[in-house]
Protein backbone atom coordinates (compact mmCIF):
# COMPACT_ATOMS: atom_id res chain seq x y z
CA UNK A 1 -37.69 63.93 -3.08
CA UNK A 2 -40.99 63.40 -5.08
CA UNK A 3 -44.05 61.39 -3.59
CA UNK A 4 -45.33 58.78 -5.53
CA UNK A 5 -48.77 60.94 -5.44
CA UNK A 6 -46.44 64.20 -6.51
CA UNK A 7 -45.71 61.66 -9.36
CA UNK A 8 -49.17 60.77 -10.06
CA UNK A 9 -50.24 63.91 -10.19
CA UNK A 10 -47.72 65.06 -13.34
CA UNK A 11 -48.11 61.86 -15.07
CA UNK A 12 -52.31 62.26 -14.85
CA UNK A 13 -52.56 65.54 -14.43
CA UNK A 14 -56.61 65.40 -14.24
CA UNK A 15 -60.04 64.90 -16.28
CA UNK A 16 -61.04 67.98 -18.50
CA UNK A 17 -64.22 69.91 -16.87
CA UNK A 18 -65.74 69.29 -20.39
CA UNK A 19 -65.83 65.04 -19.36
CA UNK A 20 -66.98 65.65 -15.68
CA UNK A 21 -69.78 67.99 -16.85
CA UNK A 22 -71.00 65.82 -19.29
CA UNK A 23 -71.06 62.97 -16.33
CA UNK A 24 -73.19 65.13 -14.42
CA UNK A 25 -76.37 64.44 -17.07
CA UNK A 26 -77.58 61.58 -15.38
CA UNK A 27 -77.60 63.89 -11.89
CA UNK A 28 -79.05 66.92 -13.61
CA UNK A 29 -82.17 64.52 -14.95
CA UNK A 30 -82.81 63.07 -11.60
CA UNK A 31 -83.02 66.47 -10.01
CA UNK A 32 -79.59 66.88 -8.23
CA UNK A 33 -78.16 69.75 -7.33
CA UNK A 34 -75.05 69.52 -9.19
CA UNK A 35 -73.34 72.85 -7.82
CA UNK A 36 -73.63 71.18 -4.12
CA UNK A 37 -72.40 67.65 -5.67
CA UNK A 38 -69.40 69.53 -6.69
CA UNK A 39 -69.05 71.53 -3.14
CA UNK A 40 -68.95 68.44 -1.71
CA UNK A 41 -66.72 66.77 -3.71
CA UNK A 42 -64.56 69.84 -2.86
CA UNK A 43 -64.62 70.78 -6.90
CA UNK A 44 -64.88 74.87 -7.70
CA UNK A 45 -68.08 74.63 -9.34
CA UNK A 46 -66.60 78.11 -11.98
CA UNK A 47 -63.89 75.60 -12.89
CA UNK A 48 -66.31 73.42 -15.15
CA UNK A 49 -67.37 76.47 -16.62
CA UNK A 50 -63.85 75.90 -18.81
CA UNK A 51 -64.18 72.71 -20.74
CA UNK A 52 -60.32 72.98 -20.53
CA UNK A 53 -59.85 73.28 -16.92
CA UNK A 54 -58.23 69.96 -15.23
CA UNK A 55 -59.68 68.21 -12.33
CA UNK A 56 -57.77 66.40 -9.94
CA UNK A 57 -59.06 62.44 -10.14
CA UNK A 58 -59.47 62.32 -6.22
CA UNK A 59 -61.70 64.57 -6.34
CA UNK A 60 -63.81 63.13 -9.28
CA UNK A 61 -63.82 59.75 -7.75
CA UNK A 62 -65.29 61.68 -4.81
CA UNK A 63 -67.89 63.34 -7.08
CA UNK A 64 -68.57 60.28 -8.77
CA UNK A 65 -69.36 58.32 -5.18
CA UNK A 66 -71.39 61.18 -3.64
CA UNK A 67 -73.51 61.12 -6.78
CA UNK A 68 -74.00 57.20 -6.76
CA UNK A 69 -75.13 57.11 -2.95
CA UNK A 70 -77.10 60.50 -3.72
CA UNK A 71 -79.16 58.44 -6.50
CA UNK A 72 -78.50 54.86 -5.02
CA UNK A 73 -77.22 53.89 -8.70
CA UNK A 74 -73.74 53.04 -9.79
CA UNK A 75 -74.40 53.95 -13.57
CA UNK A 76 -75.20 57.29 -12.95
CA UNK A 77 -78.35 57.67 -13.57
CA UNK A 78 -77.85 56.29 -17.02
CA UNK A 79 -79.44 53.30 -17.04
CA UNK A 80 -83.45 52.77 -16.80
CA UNK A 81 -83.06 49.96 -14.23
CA UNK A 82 -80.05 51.77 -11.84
CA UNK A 83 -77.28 49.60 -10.31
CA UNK A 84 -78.16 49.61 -7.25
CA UNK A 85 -74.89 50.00 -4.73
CA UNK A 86 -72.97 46.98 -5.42
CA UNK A 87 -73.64 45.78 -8.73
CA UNK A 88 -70.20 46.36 -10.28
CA UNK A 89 -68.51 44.54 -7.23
CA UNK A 90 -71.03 41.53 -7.43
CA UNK A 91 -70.07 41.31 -11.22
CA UNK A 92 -66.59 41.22 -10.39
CA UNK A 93 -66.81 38.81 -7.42
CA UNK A 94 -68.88 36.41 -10.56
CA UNK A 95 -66.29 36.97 -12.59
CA UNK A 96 -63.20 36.31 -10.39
CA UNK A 97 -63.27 32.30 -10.44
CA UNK A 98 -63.11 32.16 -14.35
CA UNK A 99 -60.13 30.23 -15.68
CA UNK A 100 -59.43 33.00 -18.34
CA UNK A 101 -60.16 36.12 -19.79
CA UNK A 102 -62.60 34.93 -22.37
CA UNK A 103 -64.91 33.15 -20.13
CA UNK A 104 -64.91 36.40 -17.66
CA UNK A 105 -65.94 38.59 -20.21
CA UNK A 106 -68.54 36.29 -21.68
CA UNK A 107 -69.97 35.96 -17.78
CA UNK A 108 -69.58 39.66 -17.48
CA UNK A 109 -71.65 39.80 -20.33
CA UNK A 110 -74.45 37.78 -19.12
CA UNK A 111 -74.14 39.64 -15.50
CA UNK A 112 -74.88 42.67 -17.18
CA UNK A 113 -77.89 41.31 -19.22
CA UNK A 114 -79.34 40.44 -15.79
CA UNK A 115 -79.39 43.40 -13.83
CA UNK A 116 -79.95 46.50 -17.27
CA UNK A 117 -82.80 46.43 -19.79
CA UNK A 118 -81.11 48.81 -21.88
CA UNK A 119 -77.56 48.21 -21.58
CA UNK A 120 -75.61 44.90 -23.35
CA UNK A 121 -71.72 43.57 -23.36
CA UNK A 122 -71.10 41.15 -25.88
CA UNK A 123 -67.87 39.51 -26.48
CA UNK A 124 -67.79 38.38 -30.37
CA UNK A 125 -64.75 36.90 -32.07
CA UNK A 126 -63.83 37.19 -35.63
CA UNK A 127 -60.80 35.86 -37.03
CA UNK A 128 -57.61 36.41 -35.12
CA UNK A 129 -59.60 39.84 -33.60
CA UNK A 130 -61.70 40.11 -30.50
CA UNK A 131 -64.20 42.74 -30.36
CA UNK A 132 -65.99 44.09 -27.24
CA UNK A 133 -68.97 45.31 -28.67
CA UNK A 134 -71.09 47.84 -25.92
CA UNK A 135 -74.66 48.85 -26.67
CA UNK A 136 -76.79 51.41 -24.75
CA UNK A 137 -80.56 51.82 -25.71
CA UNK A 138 -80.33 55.01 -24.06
CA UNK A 139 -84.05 54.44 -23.47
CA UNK A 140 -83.84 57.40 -20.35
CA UNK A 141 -82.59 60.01 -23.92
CA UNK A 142 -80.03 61.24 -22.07
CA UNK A 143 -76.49 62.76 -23.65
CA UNK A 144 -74.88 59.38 -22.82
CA UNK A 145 -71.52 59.11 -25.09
CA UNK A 146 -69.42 60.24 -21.46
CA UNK A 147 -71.14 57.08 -19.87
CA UNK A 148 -70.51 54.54 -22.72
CA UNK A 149 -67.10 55.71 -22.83
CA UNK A 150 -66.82 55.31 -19.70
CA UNK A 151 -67.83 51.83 -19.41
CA UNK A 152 -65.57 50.96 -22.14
CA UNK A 153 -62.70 52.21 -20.04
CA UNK A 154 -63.37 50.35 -17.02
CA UNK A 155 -63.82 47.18 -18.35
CA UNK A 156 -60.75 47.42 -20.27
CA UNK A 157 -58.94 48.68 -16.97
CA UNK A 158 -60.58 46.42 -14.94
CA UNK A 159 -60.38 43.46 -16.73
CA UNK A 160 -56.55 44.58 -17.61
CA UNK A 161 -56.31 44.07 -13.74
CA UNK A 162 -57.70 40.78 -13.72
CA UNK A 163 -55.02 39.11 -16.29
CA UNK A 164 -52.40 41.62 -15.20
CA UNK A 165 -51.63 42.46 -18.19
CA UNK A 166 -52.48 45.82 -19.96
CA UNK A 167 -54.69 44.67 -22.78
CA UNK A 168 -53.08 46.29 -25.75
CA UNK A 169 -55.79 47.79 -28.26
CA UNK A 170 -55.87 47.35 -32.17
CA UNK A 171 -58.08 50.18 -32.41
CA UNK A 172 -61.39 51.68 -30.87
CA UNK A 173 -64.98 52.23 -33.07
CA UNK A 174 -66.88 55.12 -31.11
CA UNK A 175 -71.17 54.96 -32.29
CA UNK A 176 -70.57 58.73 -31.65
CA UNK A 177 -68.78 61.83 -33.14
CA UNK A 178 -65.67 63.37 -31.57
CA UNK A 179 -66.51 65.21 -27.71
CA UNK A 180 -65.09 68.29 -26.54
CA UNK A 181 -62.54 65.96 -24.70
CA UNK A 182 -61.19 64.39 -27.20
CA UNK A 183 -57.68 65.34 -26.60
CA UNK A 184 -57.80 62.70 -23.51
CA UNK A 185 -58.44 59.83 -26.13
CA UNK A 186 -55.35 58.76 -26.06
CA UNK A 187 -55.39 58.26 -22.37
CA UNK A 188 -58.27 56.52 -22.61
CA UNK A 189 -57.14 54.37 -25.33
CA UNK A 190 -54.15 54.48 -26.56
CA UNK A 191 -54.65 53.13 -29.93
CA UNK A 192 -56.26 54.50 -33.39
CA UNK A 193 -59.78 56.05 -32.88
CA UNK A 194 -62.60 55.95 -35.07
CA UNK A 195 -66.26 58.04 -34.59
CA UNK A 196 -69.34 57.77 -36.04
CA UNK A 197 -69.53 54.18 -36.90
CA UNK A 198 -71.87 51.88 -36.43
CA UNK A 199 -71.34 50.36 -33.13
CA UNK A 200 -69.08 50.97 -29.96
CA UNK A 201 -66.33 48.12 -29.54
CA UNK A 202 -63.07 47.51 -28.23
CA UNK A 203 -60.65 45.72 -30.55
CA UNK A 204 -57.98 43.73 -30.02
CA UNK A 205 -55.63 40.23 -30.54
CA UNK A 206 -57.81 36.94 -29.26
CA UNK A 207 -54.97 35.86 -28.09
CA UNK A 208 -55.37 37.66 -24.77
CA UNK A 209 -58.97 35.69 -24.12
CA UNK A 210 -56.24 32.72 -23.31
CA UNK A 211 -54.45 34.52 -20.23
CA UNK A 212 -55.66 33.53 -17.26
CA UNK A 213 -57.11 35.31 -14.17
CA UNK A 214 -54.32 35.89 -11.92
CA UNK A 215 -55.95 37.72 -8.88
CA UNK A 216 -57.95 36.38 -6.10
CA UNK A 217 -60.83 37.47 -3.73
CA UNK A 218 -58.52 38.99 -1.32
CA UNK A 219 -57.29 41.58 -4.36
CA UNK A 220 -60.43 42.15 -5.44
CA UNK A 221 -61.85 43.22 -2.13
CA UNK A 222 -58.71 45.51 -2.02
CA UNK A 223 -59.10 46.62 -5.38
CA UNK A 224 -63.10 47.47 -4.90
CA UNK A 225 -62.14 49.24 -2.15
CA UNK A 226 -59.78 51.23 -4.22
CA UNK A 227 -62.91 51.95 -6.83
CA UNK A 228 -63.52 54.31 -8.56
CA UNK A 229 -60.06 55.85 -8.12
CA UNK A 230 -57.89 52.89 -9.82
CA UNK A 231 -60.59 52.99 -12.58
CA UNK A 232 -59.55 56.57 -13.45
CA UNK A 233 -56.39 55.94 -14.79
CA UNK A 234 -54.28 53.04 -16.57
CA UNK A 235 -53.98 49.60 -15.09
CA UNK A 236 -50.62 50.50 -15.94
CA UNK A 237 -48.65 52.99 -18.16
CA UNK A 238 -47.63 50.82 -21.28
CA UNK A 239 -43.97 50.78 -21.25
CA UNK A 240 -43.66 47.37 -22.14
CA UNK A 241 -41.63 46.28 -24.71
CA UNK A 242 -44.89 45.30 -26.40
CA UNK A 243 -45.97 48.35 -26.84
CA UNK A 244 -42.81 50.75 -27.11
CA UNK A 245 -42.12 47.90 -30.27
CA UNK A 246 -45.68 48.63 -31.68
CA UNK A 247 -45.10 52.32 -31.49
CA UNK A 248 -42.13 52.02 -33.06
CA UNK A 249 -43.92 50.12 -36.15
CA UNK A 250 -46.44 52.39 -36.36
CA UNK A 251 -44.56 55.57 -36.84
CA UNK A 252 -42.84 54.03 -39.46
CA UNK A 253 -43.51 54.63 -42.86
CA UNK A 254 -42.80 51.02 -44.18
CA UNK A 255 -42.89 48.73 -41.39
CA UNK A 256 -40.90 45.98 -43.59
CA UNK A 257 -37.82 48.76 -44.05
CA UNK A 258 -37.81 47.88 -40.03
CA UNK A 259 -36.18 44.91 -38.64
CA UNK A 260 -35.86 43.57 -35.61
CA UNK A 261 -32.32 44.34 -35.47
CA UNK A 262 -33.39 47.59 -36.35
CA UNK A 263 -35.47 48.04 -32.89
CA UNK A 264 -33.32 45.96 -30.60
CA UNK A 265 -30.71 48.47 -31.44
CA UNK A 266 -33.08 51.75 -30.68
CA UNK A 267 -34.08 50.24 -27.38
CA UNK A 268 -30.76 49.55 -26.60
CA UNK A 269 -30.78 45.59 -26.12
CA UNK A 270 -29.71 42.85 -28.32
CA UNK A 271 -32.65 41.02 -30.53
CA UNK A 272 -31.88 37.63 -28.65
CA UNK A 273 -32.72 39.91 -25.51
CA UNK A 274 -35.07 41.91 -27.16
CA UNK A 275 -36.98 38.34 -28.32
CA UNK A 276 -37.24 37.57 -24.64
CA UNK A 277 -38.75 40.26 -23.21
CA UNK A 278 -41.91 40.04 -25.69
CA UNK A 279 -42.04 36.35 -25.65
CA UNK A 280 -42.37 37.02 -21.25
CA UNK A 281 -44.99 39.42 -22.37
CA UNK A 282 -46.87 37.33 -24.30
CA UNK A 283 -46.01 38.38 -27.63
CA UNK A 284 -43.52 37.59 -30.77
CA UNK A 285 -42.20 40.21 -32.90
CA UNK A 286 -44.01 38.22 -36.00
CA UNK A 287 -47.16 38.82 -33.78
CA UNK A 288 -46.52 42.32 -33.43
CA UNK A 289 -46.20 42.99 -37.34
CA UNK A 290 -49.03 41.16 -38.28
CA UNK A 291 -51.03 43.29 -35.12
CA UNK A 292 -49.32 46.68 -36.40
CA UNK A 293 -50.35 45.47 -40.11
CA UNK A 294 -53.69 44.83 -39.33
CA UNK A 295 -53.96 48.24 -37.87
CA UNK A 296 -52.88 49.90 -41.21
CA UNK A 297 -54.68 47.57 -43.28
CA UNK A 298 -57.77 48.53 -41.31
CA UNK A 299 -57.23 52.11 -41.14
CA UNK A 300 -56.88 52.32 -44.99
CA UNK A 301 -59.84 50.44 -46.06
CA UNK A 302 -62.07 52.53 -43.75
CA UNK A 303 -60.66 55.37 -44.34
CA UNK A 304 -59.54 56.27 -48.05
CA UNK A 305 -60.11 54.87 -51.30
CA UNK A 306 -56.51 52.87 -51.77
CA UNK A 307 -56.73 50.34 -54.05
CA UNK A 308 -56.05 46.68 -52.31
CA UNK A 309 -53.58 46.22 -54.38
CA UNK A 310 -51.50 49.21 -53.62
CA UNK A 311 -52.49 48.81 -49.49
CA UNK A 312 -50.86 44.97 -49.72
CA UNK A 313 -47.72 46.45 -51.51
CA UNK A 314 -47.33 49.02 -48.63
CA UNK A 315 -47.81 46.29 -46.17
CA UNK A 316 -44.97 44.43 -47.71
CA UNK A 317 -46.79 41.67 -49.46
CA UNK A 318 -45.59 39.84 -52.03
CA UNK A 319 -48.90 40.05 -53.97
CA UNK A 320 -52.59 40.96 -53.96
CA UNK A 321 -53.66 37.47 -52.62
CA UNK A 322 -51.12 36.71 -50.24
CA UNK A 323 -52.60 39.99 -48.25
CA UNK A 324 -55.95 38.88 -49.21
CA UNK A 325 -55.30 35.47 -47.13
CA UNK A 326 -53.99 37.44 -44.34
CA UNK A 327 -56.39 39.42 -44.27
CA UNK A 328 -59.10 36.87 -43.88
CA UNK A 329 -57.06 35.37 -41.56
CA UNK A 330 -56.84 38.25 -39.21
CA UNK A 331 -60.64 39.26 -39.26
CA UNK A 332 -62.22 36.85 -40.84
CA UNK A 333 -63.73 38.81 -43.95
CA UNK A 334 -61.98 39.70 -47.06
CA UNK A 335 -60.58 43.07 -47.75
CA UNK A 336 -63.20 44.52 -50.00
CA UNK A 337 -65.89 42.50 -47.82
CA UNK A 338 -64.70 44.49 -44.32
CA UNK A 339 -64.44 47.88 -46.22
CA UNK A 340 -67.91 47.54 -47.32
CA UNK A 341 -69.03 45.88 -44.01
CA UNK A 342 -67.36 48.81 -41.76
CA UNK A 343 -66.57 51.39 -43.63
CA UNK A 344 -67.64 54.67 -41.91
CA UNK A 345 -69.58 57.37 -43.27
């Protein structure tokens, strides 16, 4: 019979040398010896010589806490002011009394903005979207896309923890072009990705700022003592019916030629049942289409020159300003305002 770690292990099946090298900058800077990090971390220092090669996530966590103690900082080196050992788990012990997700990030935010000079977390809200915005002034010139990336990925696992919930992405802007790892994007986050623009930021539905925290001190203790090993994958795998529905949408071609009937029946449930399920999750199936809309809507008027028109007619609108209203709705801009707003190059 399979362990639950023999499971693990085939589900996550490691982090590509290419990601752990380019962790290592903020060690190579200071002066490390990165070959004897990696000896200790009981890591093949030849195997990161194959940006392919797959390390086990035990032993990065390992790599990554060696390194922290090694430079008493918890970024990394990253930073110009380094978290000092701690820092993460005094944010999260601030964070843990807040009645909901949108007051812990906002007091995450402001955590952060008192212990980094070049770092910032801002939590801005437009529309019916929620974008985590992350800034790094870089100011030590470092390679640092691996670290921002990273810090996007905790917070959304982290904070995923918090609510219990997985916090289903609408998408993910990157201020940076495509790494050598970019086949573990969707690992990372499991949503649409899009480099080079203008900022880093997490997007997704506001109404997940509502949920509210659901763990205590007791869990967090447990949890930081976990760290950074239950940072290195998903809070949890996103089978829920929330996202096998939103899937589902998205690989179709016309998400109106798709009813709920329609899905109830591939997922083998009834729609009363299938209602049920998302409304325990948090979700409708009217809030799915208009998330799963938004997506496409987005995607289009970043990313080709489709008329507005023609994208509200593929979106199953009745008419031009019927998608316009929506549109507004969902982001708070007008179409042609948030393709020349965000566009990317």
């Amino acid at each position: 019979m399979e362990t639950e770690t023999q499971i693990e292990r085939e589900t996550h099946p490691g982090i590509l040398a290419a990601a752990v090298q380019a962790q290592l900058a903020g060690a190579r800077a200071a002066g490390l010896d990165c070959r004897q990090l990696l000896l200790d971390a009981e890591i093949d220092p030849t195997l990161l010589e194959e940006p392919d090669n797959r390390i086990p996530r035990e032993r990065v966590a390992l790599l990554l806490r060696r390194e922290w103690d090694l430079l008493a900082d918890e970024s990394g080196g990253f930073l110009a002011r380094p978290w000092l050992p701690g820092t993460f788990a005094m944010m999260g012990h601030a964070c843990i009394s807040c009645p909901n997700l949108r007051r812990a990030l906002l007091r995450s935010g402001r955590f952060i903005s008192m212990v980094s000079d070049d770092l910032q977390i801002k939590l801005v809200e437009d529309g019916e979207e929620a974008r985590l915005l992350i800034h790094h002034g870089n100011d030590r010139r470092l390679p640092n896309q691996i670290f921002v990336e990273s810090l996007a990925v905790i917070w959304l696992r982290f904070f995923s923890w918090l609510i219990d919930r997985t916090i289903l992405l609408e998408r993910v802007h990157l201020a940076f072009p495509p790494p050598d790892y970019n086949e573990d994007y969707s690992d990372m986050f499991p949503c649409r990705h899009y480099f080079h623009q203008r900022e880093t930021c997490l997007v997704f539905s506001t109404r997940y700022l509502q949920m509210p925290l659901v763990r205590d001190e007791q869990q967090l203790a447990e949890f930081l003592g976990r760290a950074p090993e239950c940072l290195l994958a998903q809070h949890k795998s996103d089978n829920s019916y929330t996202g096998r529905v939103r899937r589902m949408l998205q690989n179709q071609g016309g998400i109106e030629n798709l009813s709920l009937d329609d899905v109830a029946a591939r997922l083998y449930t009834s729609p009363q049942t299938l209602r049920r399920r998302l409304k325990d999750e948090g979700n409708s199936w009217q809030d799915i289409k208009d998330s799963v809309r938004r997506d496409m809507a987005v995607y289009q008027l970043k990313k080709q020159e489709t008329a507005v028109a023609e994208i509200a007619e593929r979106l199953g609108f009745s008419e031009p300003s019927a998608f316009n209203r929506a549109f507004k709705k969902w982001t708070g801009l007008a179409p042609g305002a948030y393709r020349e707003k965000f566009r990317g190059p």
